[in-house]
C-alpha atoms as a PDB file:
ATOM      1  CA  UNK A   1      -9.306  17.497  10.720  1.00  0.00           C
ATOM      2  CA  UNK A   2      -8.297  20.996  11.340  1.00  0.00           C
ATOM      3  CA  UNK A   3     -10.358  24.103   9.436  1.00  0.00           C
ATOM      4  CA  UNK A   4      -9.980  27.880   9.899  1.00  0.00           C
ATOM      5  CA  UNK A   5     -12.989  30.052  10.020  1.00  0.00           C
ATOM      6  CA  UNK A   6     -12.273  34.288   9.715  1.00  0.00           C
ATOM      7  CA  UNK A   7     -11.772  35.387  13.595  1.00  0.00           C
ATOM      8  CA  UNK A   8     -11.896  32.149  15.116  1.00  0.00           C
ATOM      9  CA  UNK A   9      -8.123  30.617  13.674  1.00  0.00           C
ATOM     10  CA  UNK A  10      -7.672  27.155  13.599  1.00  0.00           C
ATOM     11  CA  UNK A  11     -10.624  24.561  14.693  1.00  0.00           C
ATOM     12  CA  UNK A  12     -10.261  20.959  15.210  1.00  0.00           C
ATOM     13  CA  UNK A  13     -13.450  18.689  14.467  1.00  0.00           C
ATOM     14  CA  UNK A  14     -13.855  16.683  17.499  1.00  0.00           C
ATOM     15  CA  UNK A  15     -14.354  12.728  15.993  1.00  0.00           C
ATOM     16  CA  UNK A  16     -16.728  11.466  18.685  1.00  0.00           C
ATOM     17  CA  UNK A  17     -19.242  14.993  19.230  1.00  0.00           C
ATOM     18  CA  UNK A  18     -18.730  16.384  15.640  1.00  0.00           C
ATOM     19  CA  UNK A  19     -18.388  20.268  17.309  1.00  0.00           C
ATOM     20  CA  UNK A  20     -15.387  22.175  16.227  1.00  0.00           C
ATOM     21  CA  UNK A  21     -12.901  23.398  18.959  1.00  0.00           C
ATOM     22  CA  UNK A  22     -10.668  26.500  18.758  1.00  0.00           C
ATOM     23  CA  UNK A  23      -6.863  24.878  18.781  1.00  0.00           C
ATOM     24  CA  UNK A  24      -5.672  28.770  20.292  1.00  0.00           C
ATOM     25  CA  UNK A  25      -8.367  27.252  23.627  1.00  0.00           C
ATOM     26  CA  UNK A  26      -8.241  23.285  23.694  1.00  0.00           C
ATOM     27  CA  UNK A  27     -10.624  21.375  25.778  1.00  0.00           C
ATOM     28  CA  UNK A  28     -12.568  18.380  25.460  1.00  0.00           C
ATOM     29  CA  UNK A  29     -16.057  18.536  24.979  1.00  0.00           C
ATOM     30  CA  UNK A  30     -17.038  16.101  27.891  1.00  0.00           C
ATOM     31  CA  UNK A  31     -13.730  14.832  29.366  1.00  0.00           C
ATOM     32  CA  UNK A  32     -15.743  12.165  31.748  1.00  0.00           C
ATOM     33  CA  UNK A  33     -17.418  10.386  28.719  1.00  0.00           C
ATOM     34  CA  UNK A  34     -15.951   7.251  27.135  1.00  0.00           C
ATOM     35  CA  UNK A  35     -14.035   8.095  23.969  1.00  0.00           C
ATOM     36  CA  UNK A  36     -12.383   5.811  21.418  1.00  0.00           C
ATOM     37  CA  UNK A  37     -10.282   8.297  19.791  1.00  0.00           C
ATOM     38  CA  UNK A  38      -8.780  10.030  23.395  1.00  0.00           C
ATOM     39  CA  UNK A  39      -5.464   8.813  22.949  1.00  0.00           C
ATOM     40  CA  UNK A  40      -4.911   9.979  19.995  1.00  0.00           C
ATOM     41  CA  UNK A  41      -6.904  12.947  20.147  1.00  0.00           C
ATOM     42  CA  UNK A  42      -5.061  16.153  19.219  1.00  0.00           C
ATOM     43  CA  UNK A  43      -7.503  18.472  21.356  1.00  0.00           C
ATOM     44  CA  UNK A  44      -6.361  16.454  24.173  1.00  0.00           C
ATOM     45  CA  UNK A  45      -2.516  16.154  23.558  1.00  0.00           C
ATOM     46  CA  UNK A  46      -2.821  20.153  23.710  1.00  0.00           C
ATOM     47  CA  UNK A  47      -5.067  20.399  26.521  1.00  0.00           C
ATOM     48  CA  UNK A  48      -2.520  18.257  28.201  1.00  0.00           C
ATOM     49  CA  UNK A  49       0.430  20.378  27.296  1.00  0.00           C
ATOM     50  CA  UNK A  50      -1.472  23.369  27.688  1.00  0.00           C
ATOM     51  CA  UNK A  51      -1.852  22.556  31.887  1.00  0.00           C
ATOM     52  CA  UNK A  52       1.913  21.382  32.495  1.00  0.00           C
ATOM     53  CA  UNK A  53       2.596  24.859  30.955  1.00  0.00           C
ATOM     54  CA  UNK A  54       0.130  26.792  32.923  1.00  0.00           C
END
């Protein structure tokens, strides 16, 4: 679920913490833990992209 909040641009509502996450900056919350949804996760897919790129 994406939102936008004035200043902050688009979030993304991590599924397994519940805390919102700035698409413009993607990182997972606690990339060590055990999560369900990780392969499908859009905060990851971007985080992913994001380090190839950089």
């Amino acid at each position: 679920m994406t939102l936008e909040k004035s200043g902050e641009g688009k979030l993304y509502t991590c599924q397994r913490t519940k805390k919102e996450i700035p698409l413009s900056r993607p990182s997972c919350v606690d990339p060590k833990a055990y999560c369900k949804w990780r392969t499908a996760c859009p905060i990851n897919m971007l985080e992913k992209e994001a380090s190839r790129e950089g």
